[in-house]
C-alpha atoms as a PDB file:
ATOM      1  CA  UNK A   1      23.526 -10.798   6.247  1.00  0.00           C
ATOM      2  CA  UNK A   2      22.667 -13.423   3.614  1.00  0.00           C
ATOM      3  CA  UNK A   3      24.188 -13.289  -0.294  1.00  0.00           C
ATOM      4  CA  UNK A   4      21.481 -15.145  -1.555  1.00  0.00           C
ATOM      5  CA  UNK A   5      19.987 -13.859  -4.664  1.00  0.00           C
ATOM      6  CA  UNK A   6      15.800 -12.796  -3.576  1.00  0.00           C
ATOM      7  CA  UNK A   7      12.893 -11.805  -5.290  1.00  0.00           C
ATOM      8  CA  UNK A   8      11.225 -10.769  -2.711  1.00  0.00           C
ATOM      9  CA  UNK A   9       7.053  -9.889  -2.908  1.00  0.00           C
ATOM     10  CA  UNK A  10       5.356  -7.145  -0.779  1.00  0.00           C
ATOM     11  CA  UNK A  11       1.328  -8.542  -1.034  1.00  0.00           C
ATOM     12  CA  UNK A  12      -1.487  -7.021  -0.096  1.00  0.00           C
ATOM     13  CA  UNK A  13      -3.032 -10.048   0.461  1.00  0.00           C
ATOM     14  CA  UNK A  14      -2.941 -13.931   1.089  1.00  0.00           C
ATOM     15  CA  UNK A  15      -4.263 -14.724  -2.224  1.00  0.00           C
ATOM     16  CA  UNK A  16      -1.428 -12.902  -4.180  1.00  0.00           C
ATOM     17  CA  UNK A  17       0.956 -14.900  -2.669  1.00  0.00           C
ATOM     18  CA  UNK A  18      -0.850 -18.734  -2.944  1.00  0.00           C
ATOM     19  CA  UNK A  19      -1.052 -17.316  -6.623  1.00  0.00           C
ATOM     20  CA  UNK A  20       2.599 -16.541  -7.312  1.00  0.00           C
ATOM     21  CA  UNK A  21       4.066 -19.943  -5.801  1.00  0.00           C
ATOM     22  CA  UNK A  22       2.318 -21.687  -8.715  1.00  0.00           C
ATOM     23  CA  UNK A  23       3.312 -19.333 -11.020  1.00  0.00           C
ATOM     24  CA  UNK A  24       6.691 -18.786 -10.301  1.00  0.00           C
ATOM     25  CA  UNK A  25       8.272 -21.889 -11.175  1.00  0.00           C
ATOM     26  CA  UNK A  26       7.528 -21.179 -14.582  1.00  0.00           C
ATOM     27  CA  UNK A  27       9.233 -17.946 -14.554  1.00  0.00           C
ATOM     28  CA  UNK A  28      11.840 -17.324 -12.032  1.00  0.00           C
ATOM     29  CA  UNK A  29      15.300 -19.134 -12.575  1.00  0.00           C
ATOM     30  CA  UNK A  30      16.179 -21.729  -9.861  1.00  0.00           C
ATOM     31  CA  UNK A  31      18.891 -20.219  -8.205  1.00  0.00           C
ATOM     32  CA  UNK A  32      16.820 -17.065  -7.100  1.00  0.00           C
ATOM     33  CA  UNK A  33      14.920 -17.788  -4.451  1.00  0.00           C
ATOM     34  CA  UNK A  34      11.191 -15.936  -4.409  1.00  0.00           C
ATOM     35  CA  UNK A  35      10.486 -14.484  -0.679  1.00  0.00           C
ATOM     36  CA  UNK A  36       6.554 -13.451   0.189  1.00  0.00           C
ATOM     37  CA  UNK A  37       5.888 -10.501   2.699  1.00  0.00           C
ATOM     38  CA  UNK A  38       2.044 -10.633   2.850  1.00  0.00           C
ATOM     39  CA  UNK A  39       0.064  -7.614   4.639  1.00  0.00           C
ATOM     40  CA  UNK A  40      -2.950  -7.400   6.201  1.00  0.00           C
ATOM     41  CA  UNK A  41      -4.602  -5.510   2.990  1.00  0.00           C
ATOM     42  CA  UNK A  42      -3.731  -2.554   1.826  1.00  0.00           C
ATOM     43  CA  UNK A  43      -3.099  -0.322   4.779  1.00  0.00           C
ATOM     44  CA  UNK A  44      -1.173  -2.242   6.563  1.00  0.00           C
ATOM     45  CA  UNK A  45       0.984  -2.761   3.252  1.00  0.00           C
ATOM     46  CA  UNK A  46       1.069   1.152   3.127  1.00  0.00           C
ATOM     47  CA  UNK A  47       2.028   1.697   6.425  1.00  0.00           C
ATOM     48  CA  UNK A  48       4.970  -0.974   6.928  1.00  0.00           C
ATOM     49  CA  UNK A  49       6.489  -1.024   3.500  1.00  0.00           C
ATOM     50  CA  UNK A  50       9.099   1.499   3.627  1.00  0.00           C
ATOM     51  CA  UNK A  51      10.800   0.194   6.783  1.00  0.00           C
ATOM     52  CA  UNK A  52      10.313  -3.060   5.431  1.00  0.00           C
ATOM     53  CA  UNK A  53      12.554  -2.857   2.308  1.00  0.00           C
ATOM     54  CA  UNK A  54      15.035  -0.303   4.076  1.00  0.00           C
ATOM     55  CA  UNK A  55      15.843  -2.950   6.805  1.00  0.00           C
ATOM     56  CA  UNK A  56      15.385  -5.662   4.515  1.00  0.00           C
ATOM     57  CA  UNK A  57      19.547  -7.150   4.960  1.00  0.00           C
ATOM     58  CA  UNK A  58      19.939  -9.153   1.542  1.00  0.00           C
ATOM     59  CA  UNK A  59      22.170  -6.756  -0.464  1.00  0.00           C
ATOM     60  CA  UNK A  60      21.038  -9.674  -3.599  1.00  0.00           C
ATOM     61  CA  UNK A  61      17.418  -8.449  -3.321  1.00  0.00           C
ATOM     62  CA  UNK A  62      15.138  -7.241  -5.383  1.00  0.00           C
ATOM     63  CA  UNK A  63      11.505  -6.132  -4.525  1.00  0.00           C
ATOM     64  CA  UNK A  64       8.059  -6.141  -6.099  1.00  0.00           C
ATOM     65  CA  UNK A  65       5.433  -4.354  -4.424  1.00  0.00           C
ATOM     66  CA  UNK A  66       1.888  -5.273  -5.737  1.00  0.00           C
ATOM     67  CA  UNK A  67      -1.295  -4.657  -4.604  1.00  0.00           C
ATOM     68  CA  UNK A  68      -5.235  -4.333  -6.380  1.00  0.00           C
ATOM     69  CA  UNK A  69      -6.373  -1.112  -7.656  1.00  0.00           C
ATOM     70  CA  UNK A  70      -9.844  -1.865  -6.406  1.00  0.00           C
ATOM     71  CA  UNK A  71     -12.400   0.686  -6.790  1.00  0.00           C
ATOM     72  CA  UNK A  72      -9.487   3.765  -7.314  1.00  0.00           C
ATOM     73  CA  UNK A  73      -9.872   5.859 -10.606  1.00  0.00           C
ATOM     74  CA  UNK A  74      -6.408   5.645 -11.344  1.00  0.00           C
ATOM     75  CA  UNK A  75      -3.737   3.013 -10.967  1.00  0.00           C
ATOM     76  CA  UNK A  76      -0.871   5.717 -12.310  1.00  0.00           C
ATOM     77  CA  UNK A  77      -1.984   7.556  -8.682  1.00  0.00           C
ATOM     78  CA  UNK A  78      -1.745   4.530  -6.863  1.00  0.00           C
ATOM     79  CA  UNK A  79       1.596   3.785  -8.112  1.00  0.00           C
ATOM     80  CA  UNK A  80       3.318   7.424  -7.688  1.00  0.00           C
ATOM     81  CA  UNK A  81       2.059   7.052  -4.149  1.00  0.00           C
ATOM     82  CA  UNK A  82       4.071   3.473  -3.711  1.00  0.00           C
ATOM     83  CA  UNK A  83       6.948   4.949  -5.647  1.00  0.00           C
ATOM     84  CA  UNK A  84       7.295   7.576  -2.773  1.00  0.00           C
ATOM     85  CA  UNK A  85       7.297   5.526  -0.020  1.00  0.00           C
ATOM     86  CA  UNK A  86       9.867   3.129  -1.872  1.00  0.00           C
ATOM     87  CA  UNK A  87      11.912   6.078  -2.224  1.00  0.00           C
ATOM     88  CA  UNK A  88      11.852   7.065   1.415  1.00  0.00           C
ATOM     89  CA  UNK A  89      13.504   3.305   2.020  1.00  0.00           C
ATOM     90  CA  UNK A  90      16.232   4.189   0.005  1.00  0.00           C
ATOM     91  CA  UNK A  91      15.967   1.099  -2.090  1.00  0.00           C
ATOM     92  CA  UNK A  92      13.841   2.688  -5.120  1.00  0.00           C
ATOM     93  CA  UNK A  93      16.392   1.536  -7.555  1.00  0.00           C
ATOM     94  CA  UNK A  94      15.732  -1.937  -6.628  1.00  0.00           C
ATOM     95  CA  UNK A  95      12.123  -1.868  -6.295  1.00  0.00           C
ATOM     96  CA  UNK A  96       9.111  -1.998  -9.351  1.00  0.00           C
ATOM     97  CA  UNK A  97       5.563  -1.301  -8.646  1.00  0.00           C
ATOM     98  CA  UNK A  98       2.911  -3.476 -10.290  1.00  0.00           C
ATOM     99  CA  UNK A  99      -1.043  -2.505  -9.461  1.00  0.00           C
ATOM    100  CA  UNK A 100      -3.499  -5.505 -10.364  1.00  0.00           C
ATOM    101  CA  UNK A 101      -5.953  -3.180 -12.746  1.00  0.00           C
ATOM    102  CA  UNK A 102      -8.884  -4.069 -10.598  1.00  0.00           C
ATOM    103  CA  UNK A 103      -7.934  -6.893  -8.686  1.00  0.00           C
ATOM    104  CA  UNK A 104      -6.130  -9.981  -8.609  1.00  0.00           C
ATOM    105  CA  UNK A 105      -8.915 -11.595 -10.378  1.00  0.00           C
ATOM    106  CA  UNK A 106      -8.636  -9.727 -13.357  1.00  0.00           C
ATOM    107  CA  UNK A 107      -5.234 -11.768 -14.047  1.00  0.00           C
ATOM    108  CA  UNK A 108      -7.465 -15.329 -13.944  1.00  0.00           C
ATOM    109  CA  UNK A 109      -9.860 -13.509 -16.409  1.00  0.00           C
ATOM    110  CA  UNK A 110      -7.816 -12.893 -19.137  1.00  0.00           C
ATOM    111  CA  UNK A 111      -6.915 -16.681 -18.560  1.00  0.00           C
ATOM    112  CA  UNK A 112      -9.922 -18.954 -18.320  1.00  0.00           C
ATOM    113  CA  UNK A 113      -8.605 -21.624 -19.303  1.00  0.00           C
ATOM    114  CA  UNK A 114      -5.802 -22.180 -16.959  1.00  0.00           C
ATOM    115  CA  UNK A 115      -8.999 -21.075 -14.540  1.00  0.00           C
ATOM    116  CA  UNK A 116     -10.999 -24.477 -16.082  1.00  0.00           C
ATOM    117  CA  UNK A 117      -7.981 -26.536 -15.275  1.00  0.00           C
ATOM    118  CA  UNK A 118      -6.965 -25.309 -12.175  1.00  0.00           C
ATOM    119  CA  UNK A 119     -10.607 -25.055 -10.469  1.00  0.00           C
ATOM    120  CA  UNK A 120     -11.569 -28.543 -12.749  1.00  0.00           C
ATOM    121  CA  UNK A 121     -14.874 -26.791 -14.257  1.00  0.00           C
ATOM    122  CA  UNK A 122     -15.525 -26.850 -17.681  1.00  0.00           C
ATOM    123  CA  UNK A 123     -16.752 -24.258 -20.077  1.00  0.00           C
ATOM    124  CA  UNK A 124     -15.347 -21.213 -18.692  1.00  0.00           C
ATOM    125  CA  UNK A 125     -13.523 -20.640 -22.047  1.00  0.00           C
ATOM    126  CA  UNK A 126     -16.787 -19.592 -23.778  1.00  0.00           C
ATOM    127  CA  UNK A 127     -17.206 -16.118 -21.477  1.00  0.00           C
ATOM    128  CA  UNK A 128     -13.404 -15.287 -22.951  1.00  0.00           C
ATOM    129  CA  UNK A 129     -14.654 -13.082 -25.548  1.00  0.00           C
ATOM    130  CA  UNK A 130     -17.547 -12.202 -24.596  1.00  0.00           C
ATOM    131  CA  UNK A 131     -17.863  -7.904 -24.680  1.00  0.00           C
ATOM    132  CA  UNK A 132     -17.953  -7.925 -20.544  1.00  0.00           C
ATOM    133  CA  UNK A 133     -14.635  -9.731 -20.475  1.00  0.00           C
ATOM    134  CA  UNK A 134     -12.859  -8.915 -22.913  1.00  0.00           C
ATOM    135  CA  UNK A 135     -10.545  -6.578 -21.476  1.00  0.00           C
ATOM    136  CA  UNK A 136     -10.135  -8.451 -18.313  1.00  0.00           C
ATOM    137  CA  UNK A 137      -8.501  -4.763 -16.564  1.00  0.00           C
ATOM    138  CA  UNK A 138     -11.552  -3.382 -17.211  1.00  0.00           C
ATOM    139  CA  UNK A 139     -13.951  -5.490 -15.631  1.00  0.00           C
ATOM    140  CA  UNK A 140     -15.125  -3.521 -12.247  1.00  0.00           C
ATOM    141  CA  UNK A 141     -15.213  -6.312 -10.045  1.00  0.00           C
ATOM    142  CA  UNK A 142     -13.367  -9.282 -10.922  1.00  0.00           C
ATOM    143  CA  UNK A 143     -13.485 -11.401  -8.131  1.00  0.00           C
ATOM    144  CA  UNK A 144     -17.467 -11.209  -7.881  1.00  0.00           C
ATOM    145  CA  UNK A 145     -17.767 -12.246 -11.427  1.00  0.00           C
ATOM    146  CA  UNK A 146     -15.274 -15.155 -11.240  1.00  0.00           C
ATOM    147  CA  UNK A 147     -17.662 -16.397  -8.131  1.00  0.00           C
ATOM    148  CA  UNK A 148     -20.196 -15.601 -10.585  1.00  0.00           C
ATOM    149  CA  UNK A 149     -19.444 -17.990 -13.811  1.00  0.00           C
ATOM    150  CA  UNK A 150     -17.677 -20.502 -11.959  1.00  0.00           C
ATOM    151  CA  UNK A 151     -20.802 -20.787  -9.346  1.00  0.00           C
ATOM    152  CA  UNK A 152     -19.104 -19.902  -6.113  1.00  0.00           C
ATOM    153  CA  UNK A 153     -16.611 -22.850  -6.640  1.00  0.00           C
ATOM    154  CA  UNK A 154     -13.882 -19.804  -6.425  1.00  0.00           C
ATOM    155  CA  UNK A 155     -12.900 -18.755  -3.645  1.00  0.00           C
ATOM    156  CA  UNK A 156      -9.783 -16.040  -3.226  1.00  0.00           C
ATOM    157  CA  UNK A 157      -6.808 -18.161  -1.488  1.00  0.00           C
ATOM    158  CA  UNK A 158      -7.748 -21.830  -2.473  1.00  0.00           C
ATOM    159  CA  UNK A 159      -8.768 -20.941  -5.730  1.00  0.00           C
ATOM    160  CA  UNK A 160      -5.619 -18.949  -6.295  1.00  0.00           C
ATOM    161  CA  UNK A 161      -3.813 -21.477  -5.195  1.00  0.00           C
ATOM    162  CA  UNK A 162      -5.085 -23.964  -7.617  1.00  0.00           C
ATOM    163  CA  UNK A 163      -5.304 -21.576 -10.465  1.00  0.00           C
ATOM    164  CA  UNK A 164      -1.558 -19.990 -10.343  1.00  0.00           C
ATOM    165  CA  UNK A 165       0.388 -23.199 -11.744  1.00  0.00           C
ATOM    166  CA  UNK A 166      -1.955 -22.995 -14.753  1.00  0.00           C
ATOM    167  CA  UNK A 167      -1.311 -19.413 -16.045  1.00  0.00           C
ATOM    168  CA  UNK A 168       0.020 -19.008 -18.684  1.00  0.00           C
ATOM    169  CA  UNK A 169       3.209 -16.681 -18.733  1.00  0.00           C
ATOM    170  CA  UNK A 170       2.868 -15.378 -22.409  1.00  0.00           C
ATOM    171  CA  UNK A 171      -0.974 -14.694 -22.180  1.00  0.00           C
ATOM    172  CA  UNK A 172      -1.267 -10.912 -23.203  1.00  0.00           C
ATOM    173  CA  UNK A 173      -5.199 -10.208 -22.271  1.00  0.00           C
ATOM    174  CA  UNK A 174      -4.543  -8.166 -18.985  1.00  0.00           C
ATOM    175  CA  UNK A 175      -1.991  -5.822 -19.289  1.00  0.00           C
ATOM    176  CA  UNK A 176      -1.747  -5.404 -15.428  1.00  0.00           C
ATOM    177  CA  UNK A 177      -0.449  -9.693 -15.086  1.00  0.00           C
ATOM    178  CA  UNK A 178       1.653  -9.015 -18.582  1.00  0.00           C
ATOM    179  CA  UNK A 179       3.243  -6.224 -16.842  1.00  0.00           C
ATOM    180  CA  UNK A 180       3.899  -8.395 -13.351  1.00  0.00           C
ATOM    181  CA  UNK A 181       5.778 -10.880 -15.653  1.00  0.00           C
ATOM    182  CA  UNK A 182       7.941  -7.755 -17.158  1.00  0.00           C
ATOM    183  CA  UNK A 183       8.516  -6.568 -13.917  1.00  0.00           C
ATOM    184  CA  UNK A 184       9.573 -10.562 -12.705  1.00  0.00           C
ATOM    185  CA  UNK A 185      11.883 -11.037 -15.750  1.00  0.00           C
ATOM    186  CA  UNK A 186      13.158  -7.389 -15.142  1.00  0.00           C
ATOM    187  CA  UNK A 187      14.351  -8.028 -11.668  1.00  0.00           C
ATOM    188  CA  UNK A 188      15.719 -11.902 -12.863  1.00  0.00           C
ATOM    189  CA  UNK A 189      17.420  -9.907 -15.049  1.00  0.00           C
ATOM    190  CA  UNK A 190      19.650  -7.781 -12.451  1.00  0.00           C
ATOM    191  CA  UNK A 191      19.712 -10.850 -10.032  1.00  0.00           C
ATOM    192  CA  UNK A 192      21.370 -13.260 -12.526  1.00  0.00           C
ATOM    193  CA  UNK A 193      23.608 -10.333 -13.453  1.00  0.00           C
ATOM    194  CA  UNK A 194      25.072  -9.973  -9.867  1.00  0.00           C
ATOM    195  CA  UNK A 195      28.443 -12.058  -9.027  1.00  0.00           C
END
């Protein structure tokens, strides 16, 4: 059994997790160490989670389950239903849920510019406030339209990848990424706490 202090990520997806290694180091203190658990989408996430965390042997850990909303109504539904299964583990106290309000890609939207430097395009920044992206949570399919204005240069993992050092940790447009970065500082918050 280890003592060292974990954050550790349950991902839906490959993408989630080349996006968080960029942005972490701009958010997690250095002597927690960030751990990755990436599913096979969102069933398999579903289906494994709860054992997961319960045999998960760091007593310093701390766990973040995230996955995309997609095309679901209601993200509060999605959540309960995580909160459940974290529950059955045993570990709920140590666990927050975050949903990406649609998908991952709705994060990069409220963030174009760390999208133009990352991805090396220019004159993303303009479609910031346009009415259709505004309110990057609301935009029903965020990963087509980033394909869209950047002109297929995006693609999920690499462009994830190249985007995630660029974010910027205060930016306030989604609420869905401003509440990952709660949820991050949260969890800091109990690990730097522990002796």
């Amino acid at each position: 059994m280890t003592s060292r202090k974990e954050l550790v990520f349950l991902l839906e997806e490959e993408s989630a997790k080349a996006m968080l290694e960029g942005l972490l180091p701009k958010v997690l203190h250095k002597s927690i160490s960030p751990r990755f658990i990436v599913f096979e989408g969102k069933q398999d996430l579903e289906k494994q989670m709860v054992n997961r965390i319960r045999f998960y042997m760091n007593t310093y850990a701390r766990f973040i389950v995230m996955r995309d909303q997609d095309s679901a109504p209601d993200p509060t539904t999605i959540k309960s239903s995580l909160m459940k299964k974290c529950e059955q583990s045993g570990k709920d106290s140590l666990t927050l849920i975050r949903i990406a309000c649609r998908e991952l890609e709705s994060f990069y939207f409220g963030d174009l510019a760390s999208v133009e430097s990352g991805l090396g395009i220019e004159g993303l920044v303009k479609y910031q406030n346009k009415a259709k992206y505004r309110n990057p949570d609301d935009i029903h399919s965020p990963g087509n339209e980033l394909m869209k204005i950047t002109k297929n240069q995006y693609q999920k993992v690499s462009g994830s990848r190249a985007i995630g050092p660029f974010l910027e940790v205060t930016n306030q447009r989604s609420t869905s990424f401003k509440n990952l970065i709660l949820a991050i500082q949260k969890l800091e918050g109990q690990l730097l706490a522990l002796s």
